[in-house]
Protein backbone atom coordinates (compact mmCIF):
# COMPACT_ATOMS: atom_id res chain seq x y z
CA UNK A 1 13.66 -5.60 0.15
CA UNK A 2 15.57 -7.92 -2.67
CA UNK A 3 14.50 -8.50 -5.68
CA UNK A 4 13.15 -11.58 -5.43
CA UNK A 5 10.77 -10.43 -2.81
CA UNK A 6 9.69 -7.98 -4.66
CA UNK A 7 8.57 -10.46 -7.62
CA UNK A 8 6.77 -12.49 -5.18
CA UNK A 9 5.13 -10.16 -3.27
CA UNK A 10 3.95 -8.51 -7.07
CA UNK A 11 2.84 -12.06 -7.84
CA UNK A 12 0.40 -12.05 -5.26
CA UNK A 13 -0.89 -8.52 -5.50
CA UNK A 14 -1.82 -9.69 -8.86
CA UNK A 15 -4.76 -12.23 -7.16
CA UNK A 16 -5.65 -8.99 -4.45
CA UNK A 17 -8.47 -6.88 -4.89
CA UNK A 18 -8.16 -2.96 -4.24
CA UNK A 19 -9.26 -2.10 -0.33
CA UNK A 20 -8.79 1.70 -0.73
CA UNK A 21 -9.43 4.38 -3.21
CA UNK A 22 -7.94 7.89 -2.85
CA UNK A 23 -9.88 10.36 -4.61
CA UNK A 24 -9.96 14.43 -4.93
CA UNK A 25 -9.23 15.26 -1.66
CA UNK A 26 -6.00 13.27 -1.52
CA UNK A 27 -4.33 11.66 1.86
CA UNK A 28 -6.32 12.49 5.02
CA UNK A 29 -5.21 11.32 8.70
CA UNK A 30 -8.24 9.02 8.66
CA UNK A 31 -6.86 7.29 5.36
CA UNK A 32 -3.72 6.76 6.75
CA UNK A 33 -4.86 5.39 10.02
CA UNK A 34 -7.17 3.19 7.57
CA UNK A 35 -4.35 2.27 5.44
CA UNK A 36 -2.12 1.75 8.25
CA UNK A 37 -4.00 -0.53 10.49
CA UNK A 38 -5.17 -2.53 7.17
CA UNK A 39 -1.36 -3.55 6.99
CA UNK A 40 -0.82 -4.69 10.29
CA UNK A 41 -3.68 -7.33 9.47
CA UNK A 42 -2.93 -7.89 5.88
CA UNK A 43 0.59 -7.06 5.74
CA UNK A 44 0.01 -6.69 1.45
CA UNK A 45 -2.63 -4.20 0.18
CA UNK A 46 -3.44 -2.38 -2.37
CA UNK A 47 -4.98 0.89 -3.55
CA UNK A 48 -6.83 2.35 -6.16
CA UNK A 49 -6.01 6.17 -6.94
CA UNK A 50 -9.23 7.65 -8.36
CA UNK A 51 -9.03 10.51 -12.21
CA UNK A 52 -9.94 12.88 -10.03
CA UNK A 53 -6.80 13.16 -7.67
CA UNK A 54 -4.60 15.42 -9.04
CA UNK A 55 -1.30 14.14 -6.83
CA UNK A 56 1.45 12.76 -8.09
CA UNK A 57 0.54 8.97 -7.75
CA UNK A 58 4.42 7.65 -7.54
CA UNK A 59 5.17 10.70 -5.00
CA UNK A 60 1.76 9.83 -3.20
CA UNK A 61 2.96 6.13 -2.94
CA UNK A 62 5.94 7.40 -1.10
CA UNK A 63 4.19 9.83 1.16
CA UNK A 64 1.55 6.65 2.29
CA UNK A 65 4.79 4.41 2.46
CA UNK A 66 6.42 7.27 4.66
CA UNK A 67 3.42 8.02 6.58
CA UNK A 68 2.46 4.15 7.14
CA UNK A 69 6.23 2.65 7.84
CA UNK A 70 5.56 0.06 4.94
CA UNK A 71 7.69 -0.38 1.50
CA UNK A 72 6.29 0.44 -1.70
CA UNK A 73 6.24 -2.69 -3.67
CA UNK A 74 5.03 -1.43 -7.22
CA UNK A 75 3.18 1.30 -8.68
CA UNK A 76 1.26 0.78 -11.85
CA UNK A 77 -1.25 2.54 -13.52
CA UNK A 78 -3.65 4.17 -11.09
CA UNK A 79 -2.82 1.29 -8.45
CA UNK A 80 -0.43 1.48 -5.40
CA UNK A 81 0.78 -2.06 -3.76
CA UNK A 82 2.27 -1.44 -0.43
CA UNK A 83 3.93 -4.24 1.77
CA UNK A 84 4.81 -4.23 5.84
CA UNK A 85 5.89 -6.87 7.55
CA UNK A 86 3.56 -7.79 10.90
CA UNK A 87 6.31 -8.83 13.72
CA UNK A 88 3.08 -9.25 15.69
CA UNK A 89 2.52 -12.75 13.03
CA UNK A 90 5.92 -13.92 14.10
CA UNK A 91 5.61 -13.71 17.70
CA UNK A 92 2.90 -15.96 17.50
CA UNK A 93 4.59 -18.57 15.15
């Protein structure tokens, strides 16, 4: 991902409202599944991690980009923006 993607894909996570939270008990398989099928129909989301998860939130952003085949765009604060392009969209173009 360039640069300049990145900007604009942080530009509009700006205007996104948090889908997700991750709290205490951290990454499960059914929040990755979640996660994961919310990008193939959003393609940009983004997650709030909650006090009370004690992980790492830039190492957690690469396990979730890892687990869910997407790129980290930014991590700030307590929120995680992750990006993956849907081929399925451009088949249908």
């Amino acid at each position: 991902m360039t640069s300049k993607e990145r900007a604009k894909l942080k530009s509009q996570a700006m205007t996104i409202e948090c889908i997700f939270q991750i709290g205490k008990s951290g990454l499960s398989t059914q929040s990755v599944d979640a996660i994961k099928d919310a990008l193939e129909a959003r393609e940009l989301i983004k997650i709030n991690v909650l006090k009370n998860c004690d992980d790492d939130i830039k190492e957690l952003a690469g396990v979730l980009a890892e687990r869910t085949g997407s790129s980290v765009v930014q991590v700030i604060g307590r929120k995680v923006v992750l990006y993956k392009k849907n081929t399925k969209k451009d088949k249908k173009s």
